[in-house]
PDB file of N, CA and C in Angstrom:
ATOM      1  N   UNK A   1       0.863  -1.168   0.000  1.00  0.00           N
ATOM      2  CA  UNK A   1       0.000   0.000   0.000  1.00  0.00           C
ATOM      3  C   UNK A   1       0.902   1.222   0.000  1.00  0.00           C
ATOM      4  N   UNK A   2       0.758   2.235  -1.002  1.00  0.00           N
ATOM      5  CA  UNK A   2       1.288   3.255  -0.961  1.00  0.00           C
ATOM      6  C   UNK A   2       0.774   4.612  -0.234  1.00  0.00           C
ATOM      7  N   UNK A   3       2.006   5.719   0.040  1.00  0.00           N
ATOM      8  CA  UNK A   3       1.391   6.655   0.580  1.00  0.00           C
ATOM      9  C   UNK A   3      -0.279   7.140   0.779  1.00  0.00           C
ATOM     10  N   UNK A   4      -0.414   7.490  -0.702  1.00  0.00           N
ATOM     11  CA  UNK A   4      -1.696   8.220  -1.328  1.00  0.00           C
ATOM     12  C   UNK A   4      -2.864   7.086  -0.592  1.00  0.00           C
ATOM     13  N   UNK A   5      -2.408   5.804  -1.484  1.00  0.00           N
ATOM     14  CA  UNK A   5      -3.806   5.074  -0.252  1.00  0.00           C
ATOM     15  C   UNK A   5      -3.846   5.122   0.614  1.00  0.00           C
ATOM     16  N   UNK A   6      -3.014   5.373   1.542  1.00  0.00           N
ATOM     17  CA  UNK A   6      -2.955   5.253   3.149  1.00  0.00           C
ATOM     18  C   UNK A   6      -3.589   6.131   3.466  1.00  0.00           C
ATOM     19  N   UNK A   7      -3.580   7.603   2.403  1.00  0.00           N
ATOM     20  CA  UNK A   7      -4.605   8.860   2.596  1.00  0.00           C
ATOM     21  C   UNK A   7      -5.749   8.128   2.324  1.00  0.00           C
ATOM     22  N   UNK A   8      -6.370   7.899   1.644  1.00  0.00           N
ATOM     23  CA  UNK A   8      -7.608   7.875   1.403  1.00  0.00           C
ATOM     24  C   UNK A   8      -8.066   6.499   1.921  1.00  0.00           C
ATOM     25  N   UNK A   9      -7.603   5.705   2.242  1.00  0.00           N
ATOM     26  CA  UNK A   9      -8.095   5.171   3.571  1.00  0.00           C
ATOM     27  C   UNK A   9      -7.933   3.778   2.778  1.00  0.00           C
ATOM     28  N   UNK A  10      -7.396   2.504   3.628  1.00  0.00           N
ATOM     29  CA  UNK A  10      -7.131   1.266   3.301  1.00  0.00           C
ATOM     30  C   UNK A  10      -7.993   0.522   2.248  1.00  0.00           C
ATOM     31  N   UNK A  11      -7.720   0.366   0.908  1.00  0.00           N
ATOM     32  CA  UNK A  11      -8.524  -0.021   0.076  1.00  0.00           C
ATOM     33  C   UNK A  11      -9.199   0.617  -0.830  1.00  0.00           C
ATOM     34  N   UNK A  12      -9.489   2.083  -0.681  1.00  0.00           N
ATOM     35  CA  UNK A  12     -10.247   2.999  -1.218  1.00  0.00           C
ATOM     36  C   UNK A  12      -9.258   3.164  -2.754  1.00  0.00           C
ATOM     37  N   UNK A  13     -10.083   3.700  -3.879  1.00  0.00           N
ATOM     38  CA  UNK A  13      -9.802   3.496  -5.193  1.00  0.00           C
ATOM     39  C   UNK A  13      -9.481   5.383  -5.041  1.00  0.00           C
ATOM     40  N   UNK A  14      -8.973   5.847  -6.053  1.00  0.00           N
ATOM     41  CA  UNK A  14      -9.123   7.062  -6.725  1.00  0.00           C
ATOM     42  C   UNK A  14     -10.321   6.922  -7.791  1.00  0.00           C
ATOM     43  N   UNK A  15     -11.088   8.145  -8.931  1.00  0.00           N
ATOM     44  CA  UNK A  15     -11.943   8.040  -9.061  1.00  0.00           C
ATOM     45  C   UNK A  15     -11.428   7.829 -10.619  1.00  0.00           C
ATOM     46  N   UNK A  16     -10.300   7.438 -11.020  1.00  0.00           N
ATOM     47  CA  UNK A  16      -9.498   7.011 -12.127  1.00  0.00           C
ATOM     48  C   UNK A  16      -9.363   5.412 -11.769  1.00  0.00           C
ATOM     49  N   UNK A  17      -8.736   4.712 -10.683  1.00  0.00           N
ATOM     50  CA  UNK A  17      -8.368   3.852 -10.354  1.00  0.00           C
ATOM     51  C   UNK A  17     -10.129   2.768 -10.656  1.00  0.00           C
ATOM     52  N   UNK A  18     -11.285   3.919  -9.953  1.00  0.00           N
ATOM     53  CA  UNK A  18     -12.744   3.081 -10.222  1.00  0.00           C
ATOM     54  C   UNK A  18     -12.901   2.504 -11.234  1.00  0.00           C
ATOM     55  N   UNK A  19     -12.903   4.367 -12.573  1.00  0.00           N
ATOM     56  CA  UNK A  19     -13.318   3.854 -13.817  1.00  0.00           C
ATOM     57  C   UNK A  19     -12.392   2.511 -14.567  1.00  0.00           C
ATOM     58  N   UNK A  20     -11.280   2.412 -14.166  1.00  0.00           N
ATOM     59  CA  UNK A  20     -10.553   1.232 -14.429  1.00  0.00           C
ATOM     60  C   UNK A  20     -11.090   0.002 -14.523  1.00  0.00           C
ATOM     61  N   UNK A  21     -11.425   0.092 -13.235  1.00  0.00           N
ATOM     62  CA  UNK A  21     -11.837  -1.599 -12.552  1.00  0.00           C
ATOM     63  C   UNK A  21     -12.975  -1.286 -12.826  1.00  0.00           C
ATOM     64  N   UNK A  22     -14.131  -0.603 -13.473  1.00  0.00           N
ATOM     65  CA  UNK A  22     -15.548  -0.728 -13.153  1.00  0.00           C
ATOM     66  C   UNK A  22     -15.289  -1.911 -14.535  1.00  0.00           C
ATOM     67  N   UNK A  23     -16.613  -2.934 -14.615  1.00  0.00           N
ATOM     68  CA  UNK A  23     -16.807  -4.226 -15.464  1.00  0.00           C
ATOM     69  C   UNK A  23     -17.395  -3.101 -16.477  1.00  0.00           C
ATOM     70  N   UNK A  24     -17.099  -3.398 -17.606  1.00  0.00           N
ATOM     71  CA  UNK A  24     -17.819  -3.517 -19.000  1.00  0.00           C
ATOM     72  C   UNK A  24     -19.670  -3.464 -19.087  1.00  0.00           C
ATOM     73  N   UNK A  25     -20.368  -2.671 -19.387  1.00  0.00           N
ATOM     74  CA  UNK A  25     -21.845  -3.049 -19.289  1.00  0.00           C
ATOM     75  C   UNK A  25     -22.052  -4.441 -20.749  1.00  0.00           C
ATOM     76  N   UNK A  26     -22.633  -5.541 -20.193  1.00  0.00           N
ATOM     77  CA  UNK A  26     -22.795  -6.311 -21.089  1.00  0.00           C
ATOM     78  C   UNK A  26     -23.824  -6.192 -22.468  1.00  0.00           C
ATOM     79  N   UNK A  27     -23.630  -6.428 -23.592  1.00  0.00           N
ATOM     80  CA  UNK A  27     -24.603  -6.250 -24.521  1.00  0.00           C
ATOM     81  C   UNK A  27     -25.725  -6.939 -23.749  1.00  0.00           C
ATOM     82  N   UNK A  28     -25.795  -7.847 -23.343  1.00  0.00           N
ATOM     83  CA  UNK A  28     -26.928  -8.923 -22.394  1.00  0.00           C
ATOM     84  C   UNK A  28     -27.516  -7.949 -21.451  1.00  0.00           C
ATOM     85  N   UNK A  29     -27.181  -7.326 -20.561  1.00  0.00           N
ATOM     86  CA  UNK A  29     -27.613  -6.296 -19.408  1.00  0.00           C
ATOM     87  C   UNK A  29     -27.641  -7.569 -18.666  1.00  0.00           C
ATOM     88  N   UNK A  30     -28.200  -7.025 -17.163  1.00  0.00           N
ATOM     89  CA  UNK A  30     -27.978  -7.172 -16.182  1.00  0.00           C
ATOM     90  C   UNK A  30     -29.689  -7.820 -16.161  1.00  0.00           C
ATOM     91  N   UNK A  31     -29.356  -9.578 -15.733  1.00  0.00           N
ATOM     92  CA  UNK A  31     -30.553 -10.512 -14.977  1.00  0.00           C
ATOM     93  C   UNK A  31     -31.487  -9.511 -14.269  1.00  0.00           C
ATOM     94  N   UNK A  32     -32.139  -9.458 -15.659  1.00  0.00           N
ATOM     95  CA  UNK A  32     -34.252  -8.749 -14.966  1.00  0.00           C
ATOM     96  C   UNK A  32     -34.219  -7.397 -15.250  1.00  0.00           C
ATOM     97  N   UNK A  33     -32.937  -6.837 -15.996  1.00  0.00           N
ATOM     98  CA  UNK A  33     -32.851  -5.652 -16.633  1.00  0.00           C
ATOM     99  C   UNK A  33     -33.744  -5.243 -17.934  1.00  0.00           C
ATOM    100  N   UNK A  34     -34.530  -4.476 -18.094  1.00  0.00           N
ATOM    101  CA  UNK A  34     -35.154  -4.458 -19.131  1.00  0.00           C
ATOM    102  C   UNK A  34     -34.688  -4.827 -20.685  1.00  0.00           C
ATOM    103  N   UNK A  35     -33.017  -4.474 -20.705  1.00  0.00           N
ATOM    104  CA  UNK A  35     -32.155  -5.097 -21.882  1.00  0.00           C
ATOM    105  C   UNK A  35     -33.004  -6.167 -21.925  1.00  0.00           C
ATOM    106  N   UNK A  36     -31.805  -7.311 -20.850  1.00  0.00           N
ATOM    107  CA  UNK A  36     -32.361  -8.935 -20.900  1.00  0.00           C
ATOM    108  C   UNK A  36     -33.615  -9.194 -20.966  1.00  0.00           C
ATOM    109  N   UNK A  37     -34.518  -8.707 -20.294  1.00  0.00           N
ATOM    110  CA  UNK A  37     -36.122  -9.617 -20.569  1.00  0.00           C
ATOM    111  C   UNK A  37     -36.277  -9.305 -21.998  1.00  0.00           C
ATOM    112  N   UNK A  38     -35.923  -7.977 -22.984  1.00  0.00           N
ATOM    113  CA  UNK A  38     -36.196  -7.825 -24.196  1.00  0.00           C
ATOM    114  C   UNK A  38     -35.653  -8.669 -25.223  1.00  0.00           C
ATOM    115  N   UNK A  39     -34.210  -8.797 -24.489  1.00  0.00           N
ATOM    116  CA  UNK A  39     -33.658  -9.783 -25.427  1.00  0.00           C
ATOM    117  C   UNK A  39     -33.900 -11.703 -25.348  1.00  0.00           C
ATOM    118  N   UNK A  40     -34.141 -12.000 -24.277  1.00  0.00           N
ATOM    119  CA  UNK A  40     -35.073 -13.151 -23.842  1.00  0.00           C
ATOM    120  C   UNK A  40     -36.229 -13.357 -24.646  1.00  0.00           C
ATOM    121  N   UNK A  41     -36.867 -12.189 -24.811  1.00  0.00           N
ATOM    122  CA  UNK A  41     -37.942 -12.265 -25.422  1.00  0.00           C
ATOM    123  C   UNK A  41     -37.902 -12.633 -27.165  1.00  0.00           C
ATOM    124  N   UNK A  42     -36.883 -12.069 -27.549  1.00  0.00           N
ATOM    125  CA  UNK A  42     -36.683 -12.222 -29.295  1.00  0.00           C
ATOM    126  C   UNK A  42     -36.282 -13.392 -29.199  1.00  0.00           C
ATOM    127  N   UNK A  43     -35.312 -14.168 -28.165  1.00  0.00           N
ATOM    128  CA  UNK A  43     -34.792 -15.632 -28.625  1.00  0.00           C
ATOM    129  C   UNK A  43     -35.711 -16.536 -28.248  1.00  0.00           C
ATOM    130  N   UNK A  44     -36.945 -16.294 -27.189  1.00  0.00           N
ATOM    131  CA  UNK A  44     -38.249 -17.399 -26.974  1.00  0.00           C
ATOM    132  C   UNK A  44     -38.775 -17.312 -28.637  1.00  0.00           C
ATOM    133  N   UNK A  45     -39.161 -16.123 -28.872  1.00  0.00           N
ATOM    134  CA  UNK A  45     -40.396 -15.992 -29.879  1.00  0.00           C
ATOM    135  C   UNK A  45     -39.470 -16.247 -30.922  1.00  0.00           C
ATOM    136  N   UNK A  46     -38.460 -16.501 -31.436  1.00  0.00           N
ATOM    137  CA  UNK A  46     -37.627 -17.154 -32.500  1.00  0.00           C
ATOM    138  C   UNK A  46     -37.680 -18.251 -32.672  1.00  0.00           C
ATOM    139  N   UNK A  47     -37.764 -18.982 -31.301  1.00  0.00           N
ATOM    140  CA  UNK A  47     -37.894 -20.962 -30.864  1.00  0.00           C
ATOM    141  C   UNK A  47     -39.169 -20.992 -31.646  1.00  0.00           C
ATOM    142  N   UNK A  48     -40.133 -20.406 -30.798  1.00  0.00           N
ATOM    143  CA  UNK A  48     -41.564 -21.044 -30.620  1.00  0.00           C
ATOM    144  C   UNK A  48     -41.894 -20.528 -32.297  1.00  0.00           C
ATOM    145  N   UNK A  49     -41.120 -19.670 -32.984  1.00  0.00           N
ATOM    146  CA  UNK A  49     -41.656 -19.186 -34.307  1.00  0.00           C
ATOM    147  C   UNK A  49     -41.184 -19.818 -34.960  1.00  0.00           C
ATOM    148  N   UNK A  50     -40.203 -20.747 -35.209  1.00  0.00           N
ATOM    149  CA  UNK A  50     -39.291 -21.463 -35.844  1.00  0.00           C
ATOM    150  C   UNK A  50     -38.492 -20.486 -36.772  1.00  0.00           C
ATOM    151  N   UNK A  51     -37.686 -19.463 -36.236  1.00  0.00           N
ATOM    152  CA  UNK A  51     -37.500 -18.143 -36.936  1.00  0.00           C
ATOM    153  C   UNK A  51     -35.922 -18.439 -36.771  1.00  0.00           C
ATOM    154  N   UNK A  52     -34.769 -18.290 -38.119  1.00  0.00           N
ATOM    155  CA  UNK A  52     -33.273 -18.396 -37.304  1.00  0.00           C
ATOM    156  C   UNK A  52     -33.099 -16.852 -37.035  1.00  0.00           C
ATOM    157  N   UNK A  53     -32.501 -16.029 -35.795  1.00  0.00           N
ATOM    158  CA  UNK A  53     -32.145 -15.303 -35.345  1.00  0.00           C
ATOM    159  C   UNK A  53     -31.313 -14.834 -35.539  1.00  0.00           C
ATOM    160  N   UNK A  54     -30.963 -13.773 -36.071  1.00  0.00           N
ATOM    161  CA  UNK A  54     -29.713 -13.132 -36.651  1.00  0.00           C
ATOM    162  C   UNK A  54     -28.596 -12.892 -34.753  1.00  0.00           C
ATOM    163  N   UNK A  55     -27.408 -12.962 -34.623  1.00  0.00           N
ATOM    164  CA  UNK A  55     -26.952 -12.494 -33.986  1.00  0.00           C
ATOM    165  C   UNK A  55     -26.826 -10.772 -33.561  1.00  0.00           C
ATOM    166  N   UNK A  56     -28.053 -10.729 -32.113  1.00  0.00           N
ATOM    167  CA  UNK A  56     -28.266  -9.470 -31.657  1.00  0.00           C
ATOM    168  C   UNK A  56     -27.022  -8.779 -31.440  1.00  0.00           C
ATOM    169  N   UNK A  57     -27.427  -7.231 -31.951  1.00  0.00           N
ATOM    170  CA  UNK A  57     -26.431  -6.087 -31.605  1.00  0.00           C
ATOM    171  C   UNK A  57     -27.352  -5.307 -31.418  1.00  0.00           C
ATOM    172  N   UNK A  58     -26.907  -3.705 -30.629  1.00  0.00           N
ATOM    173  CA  UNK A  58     -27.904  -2.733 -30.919  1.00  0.00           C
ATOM    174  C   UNK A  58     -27.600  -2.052 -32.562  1.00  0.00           C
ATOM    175  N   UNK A  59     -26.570  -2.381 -33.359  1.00  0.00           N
ATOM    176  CA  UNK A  59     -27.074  -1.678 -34.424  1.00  0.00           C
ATOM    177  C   UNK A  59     -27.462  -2.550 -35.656  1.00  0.00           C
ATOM    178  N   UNK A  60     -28.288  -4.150 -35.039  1.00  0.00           N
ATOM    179  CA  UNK A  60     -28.586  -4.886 -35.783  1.00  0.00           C
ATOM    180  C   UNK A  60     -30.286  -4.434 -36.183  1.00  0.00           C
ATOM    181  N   UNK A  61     -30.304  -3.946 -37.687  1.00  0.00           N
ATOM    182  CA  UNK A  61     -31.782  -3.411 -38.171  1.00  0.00           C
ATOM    183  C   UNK A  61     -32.715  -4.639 -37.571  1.00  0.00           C
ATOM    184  N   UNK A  62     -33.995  -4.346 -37.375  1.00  0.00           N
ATOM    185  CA  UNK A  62     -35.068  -5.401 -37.041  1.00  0.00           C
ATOM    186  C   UNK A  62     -35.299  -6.208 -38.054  1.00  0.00           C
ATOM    187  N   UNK A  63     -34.841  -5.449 -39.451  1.00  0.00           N
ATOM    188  CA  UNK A  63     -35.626  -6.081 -41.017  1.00  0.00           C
ATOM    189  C   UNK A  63     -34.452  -7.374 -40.731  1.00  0.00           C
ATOM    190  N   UNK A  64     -33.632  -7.063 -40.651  1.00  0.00           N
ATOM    191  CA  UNK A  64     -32.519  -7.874 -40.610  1.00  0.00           C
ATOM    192  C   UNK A  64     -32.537  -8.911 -39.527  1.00  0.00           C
ATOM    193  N   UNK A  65     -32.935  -9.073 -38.344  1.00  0.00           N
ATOM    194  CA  UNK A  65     -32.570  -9.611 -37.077  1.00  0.00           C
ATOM    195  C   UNK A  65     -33.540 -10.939 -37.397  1.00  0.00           C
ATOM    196  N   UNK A  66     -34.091 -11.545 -38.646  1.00  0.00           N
ATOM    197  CA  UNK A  66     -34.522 -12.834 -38.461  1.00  0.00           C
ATOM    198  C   UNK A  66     -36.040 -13.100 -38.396  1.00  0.00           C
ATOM    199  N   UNK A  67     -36.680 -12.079 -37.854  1.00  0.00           N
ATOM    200  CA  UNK A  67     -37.812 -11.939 -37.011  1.00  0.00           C
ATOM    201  C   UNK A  67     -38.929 -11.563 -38.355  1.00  0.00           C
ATOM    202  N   UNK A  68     -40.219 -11.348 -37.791  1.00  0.00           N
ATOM    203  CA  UNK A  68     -41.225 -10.853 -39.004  1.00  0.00           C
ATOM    204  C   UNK A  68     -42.455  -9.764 -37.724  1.00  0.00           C
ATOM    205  N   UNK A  69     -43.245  -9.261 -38.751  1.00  0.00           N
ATOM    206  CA  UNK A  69     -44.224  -8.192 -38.182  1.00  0.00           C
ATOM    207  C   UNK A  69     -44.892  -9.720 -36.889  1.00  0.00           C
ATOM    208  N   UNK A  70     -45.538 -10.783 -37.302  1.00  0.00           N
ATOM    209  CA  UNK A  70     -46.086 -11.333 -36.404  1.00  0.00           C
ATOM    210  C   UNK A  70     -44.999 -11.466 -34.804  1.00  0.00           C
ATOM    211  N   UNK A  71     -43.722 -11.994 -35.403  1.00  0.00           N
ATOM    212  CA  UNK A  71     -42.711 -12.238 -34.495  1.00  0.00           C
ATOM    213  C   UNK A  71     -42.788 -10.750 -33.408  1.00  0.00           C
ATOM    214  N   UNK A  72     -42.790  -9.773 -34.175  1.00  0.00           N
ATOM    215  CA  UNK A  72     -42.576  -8.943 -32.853  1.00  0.00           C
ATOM    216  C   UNK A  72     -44.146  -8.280 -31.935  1.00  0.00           C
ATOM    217  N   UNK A  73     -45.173  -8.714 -32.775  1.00  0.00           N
ATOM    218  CA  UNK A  73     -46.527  -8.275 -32.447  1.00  0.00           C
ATOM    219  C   UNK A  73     -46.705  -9.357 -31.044  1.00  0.00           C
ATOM    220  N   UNK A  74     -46.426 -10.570 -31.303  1.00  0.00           N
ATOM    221  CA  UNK A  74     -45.746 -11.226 -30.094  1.00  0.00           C
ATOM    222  C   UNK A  74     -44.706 -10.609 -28.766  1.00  0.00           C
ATOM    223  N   UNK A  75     -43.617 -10.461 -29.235  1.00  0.00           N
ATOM    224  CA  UNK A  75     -42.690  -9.843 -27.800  1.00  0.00           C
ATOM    225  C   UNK A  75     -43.002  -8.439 -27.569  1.00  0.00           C
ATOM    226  N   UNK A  76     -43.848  -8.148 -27.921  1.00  0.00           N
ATOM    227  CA  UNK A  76     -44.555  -7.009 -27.594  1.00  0.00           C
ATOM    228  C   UNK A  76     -45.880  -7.640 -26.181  1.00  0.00           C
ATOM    229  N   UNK A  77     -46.436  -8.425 -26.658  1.00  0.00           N
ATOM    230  CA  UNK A  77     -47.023  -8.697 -25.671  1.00  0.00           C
ATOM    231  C   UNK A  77     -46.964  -8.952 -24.917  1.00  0.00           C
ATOM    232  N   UNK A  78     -45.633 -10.037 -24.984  1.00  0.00           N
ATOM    233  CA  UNK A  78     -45.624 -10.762 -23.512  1.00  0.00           C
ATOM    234  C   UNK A  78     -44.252  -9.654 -23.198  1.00  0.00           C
ATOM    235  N   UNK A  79     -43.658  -8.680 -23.663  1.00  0.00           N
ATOM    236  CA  UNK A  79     -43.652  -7.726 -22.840  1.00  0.00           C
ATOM    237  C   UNK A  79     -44.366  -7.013 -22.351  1.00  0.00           C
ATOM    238  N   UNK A  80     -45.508  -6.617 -22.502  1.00  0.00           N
ATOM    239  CA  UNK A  80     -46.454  -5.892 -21.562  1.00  0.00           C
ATOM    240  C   UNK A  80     -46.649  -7.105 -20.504  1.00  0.00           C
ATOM    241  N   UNK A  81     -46.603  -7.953 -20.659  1.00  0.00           N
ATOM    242  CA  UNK A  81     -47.060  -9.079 -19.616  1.00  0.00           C
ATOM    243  C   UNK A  81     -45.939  -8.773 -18.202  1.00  0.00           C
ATOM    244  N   UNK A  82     -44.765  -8.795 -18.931  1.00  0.00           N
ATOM    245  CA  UNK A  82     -43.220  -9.323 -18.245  1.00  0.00           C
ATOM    246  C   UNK A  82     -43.142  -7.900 -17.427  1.00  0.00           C
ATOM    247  N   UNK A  83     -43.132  -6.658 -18.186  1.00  0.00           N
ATOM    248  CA  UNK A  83     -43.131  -5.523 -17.478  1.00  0.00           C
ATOM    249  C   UNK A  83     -44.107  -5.054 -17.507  1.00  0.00           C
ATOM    250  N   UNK A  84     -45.272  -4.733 -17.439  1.00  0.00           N
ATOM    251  CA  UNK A  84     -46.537  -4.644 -17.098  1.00  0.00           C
ATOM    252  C   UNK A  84     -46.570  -3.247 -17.682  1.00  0.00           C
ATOM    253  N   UNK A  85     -46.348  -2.648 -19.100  1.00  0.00           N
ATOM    254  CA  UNK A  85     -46.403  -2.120 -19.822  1.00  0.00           C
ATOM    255  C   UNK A  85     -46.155  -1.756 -21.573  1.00  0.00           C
ATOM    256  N   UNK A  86     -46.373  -1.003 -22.328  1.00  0.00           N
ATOM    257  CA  UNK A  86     -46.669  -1.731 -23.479  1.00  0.00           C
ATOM    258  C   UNK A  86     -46.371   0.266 -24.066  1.00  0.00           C
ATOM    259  N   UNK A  87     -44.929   0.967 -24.492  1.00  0.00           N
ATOM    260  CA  UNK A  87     -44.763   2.003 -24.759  1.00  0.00           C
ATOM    261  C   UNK A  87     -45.225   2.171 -26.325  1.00  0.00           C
ATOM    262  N   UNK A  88     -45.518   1.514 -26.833  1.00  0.00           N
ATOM    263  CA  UNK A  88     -46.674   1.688 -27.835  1.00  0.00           C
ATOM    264  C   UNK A  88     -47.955   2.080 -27.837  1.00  0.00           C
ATOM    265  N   UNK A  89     -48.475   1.708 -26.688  1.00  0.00           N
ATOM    266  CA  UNK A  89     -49.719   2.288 -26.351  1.00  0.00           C
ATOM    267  C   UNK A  89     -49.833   3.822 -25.471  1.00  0.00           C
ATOM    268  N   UNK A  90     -48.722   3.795 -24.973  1.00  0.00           N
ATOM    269  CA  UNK A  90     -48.651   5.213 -23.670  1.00  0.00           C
ATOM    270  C   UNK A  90     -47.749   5.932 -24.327  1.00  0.00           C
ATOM    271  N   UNK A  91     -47.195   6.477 -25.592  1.00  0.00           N
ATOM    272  CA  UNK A  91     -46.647   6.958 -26.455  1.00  0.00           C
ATOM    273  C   UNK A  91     -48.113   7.793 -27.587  1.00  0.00           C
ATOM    274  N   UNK A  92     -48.003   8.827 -27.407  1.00  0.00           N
ATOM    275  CA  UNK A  92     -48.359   9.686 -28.296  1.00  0.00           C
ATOM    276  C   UNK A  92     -48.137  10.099 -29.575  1.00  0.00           C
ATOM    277  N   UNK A  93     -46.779   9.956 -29.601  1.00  0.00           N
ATOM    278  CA  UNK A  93     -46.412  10.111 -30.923  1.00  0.00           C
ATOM    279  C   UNK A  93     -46.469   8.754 -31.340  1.00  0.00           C
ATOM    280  N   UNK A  94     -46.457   8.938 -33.216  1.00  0.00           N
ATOM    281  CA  UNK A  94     -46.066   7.269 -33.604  1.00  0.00           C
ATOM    282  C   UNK A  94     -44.649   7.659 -33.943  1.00  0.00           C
ATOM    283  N   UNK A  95     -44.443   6.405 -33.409  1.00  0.00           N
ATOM    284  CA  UNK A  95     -42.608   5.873 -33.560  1.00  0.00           C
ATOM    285  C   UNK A  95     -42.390   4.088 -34.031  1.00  0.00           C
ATOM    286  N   UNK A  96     -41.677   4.118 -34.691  1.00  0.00           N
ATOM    287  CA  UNK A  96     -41.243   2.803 -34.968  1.00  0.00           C
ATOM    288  C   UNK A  96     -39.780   2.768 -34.908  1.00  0.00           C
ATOM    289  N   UNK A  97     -38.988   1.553 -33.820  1.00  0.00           N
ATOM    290  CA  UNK A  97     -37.385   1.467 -33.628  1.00  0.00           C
ATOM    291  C   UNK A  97     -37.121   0.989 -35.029  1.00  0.00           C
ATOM    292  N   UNK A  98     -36.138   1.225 -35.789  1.00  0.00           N
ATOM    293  CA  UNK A  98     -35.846   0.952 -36.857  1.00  0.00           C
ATOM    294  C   UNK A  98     -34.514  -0.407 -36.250  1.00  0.00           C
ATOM    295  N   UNK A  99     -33.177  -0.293 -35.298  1.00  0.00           N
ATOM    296  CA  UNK A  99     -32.687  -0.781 -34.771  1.00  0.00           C
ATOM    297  C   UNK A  99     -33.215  -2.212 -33.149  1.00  0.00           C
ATOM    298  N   UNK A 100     -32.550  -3.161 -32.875  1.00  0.00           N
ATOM    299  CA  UNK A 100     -32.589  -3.440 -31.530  1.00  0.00           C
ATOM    300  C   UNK A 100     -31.946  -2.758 -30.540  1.00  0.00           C
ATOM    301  N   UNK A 101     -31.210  -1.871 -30.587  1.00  0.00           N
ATOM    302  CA  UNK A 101     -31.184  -0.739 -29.606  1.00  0.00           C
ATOM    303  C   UNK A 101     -31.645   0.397 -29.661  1.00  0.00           C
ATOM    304  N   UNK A 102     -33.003   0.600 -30.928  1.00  0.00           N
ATOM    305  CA  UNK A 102     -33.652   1.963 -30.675  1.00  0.00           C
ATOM    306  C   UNK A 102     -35.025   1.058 -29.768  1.00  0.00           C
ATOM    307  N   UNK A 103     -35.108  -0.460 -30.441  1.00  0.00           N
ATOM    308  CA  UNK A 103     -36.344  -0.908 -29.541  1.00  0.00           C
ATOM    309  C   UNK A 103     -36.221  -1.335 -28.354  1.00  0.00           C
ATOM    310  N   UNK A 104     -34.712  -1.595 -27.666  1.00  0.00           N
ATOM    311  CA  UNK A 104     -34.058  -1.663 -26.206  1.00  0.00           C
ATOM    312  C   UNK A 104     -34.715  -0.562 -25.604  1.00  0.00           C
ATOM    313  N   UNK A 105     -34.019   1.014 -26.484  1.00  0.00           N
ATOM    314  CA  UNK A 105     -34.027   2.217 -25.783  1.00  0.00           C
ATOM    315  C   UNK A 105     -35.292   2.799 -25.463  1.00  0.00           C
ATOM    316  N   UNK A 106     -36.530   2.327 -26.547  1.00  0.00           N
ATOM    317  CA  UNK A 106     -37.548   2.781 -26.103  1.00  0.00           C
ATOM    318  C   UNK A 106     -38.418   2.411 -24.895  1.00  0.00           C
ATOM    319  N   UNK A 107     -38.394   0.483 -25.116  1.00  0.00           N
ATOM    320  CA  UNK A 107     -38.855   0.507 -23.625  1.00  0.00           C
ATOM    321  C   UNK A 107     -37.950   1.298 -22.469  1.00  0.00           C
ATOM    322  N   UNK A 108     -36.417   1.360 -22.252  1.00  0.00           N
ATOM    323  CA  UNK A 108     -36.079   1.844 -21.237  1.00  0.00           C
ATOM    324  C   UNK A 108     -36.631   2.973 -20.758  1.00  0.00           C
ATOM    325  N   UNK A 109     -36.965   4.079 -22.114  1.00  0.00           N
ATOM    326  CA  UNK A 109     -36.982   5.476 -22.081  1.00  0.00           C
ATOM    327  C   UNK A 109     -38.240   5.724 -21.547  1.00  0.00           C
ATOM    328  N   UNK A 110     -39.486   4.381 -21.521  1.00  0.00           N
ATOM    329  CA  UNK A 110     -40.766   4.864 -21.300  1.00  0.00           C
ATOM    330  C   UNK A 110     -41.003   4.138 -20.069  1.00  0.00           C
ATOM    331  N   UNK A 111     -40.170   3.156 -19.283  1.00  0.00           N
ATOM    332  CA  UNK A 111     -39.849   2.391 -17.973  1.00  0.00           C
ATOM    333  C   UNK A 111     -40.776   3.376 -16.889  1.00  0.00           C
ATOM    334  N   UNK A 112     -41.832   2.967 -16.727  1.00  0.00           N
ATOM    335  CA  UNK A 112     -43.225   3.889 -15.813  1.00  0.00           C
ATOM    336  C   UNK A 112     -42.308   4.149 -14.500  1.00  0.00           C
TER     337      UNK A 112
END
């Protein structure tokens, strides 16, 4: 242990030393994070659709990601189920995510 830590007290990081060691945010998010249940949701309704799944990114287009209008009229629902809301309906404006991280960002952005 050097001087400087000994200042700031046994163990304590600088706020350089944090951003260091902080982990990576996963493309996956974090178990029960709105990411993951969204993305859970495209690889159920891919099974049960018999749909092959393009490998998710956020700047993977939807046209592209495997899926069809029924496929997502689905994880739409049983996202309103999963999070007990549905930002298609409580959205005023019309919007359509063109990306899986504009349709990540929207549920986050409308998260009641």
């Amino acid at each position: 242990m050097n001087d400087a830590t000994r200042e700031r007290g046994q163990g304590a990081l600088d706020a350089g030393e944090q951003e260091a060691c902080a982990p990576e945010t996963p493309f996956e998010g974090e178990p029960g994070s709105v990411r993951a249940t969204i993305l859970a949701a495209f690889r159920r309704v891919a099974v049960a659709q018999d749909r092959t799944l393009a490998t998710l990114s956020d700047g993977l287009t939807l046209l592209e990601s495997g899926l069809d209008s029924l496929c997502f009229a689905i994880i739409v629902a049983i996202l309103e189920d999963e999070l007990g809301f549905d930002p298609f309906s409580l959205s005023e404006d019309v919007y359509f995510p063109v990306t899986v991280g504009d349709f990540i960002r929207f549920y986050e952005n409308a998260t009641p």
